[in-house]
N, C-alpha and C. Protein backbone atom coordinates (compact mmCIF):
# COMPACT_ATOMS: atom_id res chain seq x y z
N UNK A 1 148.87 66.49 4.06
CA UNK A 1 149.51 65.70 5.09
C UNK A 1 150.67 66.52 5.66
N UNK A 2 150.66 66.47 6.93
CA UNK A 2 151.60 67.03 7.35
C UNK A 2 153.01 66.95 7.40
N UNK A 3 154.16 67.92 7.34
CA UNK A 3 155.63 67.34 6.77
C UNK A 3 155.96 66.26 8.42
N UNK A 4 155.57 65.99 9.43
CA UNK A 4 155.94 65.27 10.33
C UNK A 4 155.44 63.76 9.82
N UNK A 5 154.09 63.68 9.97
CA UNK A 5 153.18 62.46 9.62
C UNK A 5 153.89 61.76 8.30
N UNK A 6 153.91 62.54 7.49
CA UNK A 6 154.77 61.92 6.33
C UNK A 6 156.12 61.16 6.39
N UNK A 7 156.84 61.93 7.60
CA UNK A 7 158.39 61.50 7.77
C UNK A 7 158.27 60.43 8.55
N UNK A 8 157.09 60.12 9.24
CA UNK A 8 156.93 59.12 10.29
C UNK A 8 156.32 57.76 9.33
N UNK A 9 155.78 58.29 8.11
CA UNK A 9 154.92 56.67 7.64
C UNK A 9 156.46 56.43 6.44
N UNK A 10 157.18 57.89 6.17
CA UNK A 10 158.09 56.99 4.95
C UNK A 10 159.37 56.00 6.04
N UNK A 11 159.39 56.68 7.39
CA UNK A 11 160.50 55.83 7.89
C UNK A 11 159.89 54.68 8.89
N UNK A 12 158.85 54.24 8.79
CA UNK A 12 157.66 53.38 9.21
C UNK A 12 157.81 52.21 8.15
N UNK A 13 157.74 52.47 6.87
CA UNK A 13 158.03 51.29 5.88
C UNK A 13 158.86 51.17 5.78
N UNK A 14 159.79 51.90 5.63
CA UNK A 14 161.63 51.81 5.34
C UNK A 14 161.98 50.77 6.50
N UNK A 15 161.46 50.75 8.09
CA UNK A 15 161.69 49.49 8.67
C UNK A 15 161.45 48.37 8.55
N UNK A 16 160.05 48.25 8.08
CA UNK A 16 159.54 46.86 7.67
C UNK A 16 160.18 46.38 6.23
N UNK A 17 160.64 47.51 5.54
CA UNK A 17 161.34 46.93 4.24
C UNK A 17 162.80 46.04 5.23
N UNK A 18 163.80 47.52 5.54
CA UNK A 18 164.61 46.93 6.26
C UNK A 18 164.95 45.45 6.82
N UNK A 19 163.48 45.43 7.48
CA UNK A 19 163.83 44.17 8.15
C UNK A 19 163.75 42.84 7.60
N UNK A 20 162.63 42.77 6.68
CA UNK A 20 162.26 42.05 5.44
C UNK A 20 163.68 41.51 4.49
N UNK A 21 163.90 42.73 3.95
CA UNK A 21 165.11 42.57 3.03
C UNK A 21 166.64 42.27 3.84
N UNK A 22 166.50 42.75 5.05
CA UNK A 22 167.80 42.91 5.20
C UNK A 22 168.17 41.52 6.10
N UNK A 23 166.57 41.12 6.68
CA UNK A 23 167.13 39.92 7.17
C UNK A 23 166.90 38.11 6.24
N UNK A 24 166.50 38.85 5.13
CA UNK A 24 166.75 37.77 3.48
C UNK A 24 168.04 37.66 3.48
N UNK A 25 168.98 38.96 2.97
CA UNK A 25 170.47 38.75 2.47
C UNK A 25 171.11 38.59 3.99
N UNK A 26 170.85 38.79 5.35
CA UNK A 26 171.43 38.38 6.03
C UNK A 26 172.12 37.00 6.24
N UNK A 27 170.56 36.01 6.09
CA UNK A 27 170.55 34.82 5.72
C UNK A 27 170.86 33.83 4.67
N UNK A 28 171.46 34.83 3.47
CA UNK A 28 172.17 34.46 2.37
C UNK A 28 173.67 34.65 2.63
N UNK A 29 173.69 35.67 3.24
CA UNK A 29 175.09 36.34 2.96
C UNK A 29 176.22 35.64 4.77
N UNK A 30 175.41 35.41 5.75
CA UNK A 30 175.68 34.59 6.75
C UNK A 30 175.19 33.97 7.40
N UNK A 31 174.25 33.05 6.91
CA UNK A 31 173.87 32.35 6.99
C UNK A 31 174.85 30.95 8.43
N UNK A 32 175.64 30.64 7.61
CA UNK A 32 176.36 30.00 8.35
C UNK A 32 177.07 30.38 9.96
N UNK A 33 177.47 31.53 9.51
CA UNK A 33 177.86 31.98 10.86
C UNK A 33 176.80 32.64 11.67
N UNK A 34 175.78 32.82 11.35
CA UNK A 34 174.55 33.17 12.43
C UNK A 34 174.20 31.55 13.02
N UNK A 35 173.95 30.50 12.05
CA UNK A 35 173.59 29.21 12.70
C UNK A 35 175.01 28.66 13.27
N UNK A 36 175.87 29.04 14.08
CA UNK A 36 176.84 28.91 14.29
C UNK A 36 177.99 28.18 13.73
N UNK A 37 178.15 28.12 12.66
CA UNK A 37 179.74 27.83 11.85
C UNK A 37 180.67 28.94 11.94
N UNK A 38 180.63 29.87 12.22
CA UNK A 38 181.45 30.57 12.30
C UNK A 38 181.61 32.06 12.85
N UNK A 39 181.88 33.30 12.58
CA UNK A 39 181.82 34.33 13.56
C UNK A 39 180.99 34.99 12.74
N UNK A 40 180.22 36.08 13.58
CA UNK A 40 178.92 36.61 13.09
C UNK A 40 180.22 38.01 12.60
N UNK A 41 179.76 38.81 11.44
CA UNK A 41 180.69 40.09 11.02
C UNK A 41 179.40 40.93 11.60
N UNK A 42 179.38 41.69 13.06
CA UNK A 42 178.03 42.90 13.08
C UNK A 42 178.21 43.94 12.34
N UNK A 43 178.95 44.09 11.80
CA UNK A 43 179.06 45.81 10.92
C UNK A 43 178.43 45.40 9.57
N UNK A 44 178.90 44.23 9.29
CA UNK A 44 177.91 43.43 7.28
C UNK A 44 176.91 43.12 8.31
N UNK A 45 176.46 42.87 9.26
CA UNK A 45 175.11 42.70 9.67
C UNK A 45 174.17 43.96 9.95
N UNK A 46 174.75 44.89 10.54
CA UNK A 46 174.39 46.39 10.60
C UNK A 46 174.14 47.06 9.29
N UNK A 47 174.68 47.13 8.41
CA UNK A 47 174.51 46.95 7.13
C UNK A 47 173.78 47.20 6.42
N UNK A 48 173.45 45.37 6.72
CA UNK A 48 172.86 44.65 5.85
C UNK A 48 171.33 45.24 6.08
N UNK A 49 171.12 46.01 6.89
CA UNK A 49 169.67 46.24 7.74
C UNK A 49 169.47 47.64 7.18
N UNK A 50 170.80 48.57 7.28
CA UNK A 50 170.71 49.77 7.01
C UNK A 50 170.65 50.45 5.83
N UNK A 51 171.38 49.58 4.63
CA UNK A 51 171.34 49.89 3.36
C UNK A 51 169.72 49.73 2.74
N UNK A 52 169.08 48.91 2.91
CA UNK A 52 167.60 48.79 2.31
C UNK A 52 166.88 50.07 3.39
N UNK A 53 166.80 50.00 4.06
CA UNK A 53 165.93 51.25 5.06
C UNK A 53 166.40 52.24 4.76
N UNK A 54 167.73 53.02 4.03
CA UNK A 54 167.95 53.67 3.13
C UNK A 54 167.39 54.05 1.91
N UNK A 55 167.78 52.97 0.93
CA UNK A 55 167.19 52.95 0.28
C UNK A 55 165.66 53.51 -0.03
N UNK A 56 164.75 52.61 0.92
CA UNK A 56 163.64 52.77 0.80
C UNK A 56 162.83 54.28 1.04
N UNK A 57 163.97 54.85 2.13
CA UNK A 57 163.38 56.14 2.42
C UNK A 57 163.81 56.93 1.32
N UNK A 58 165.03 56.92 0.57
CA UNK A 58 165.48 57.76 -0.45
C UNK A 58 164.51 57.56 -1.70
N UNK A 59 163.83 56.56 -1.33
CA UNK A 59 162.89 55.92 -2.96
C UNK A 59 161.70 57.08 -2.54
N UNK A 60 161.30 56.72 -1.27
CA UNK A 60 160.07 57.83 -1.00
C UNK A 60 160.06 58.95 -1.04
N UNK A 61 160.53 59.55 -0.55
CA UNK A 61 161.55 60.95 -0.74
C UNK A 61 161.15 61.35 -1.97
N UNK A 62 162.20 60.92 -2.57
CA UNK A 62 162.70 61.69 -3.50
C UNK A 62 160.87 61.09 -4.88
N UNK A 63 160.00 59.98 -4.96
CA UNK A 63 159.20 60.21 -5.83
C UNK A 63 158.58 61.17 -6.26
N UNK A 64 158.09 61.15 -7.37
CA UNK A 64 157.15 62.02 -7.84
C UNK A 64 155.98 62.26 -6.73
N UNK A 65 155.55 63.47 -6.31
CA UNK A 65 154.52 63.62 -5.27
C UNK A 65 153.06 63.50 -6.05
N UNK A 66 151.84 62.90 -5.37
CA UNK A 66 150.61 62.56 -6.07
C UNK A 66 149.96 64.04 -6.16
N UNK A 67 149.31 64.65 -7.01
CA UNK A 67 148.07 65.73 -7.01
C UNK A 67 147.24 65.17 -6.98
């Protein structure tokens, strides 16, 4: 597989993780102030999106590669 194709499917899941996970604890973590009680924080919302799509690419990355 090629080193492009590869960088494109590990940061391909890392979004759908992202968005998955990040908009779970979004909804835990502000919940209230997204349904309007109060002020939305965008940087813990930016975040909240960016730390798992991190994650996920550093998980791929860095695994053991298959033979």
């Amino acid at each position: 597989m090629s080193k492009h194709r590869r960088i494109a499917e590990i940061s391909g899941r890392g979004v759908i993780v992202a968005l998955i996970v990040g908009s779970a604890l979004n909804l835990i973590n502000q919940g209230d102030a997204i349904f309007g009680a109060g002020a939305v924080d965008y940087l813990k919302l930016a975040l909240t999106y960016a730390v798992p799509f991190f994650v996920s690419c550093h998980g791929a990355l860095t695994a053991p590669k298959e033979t």
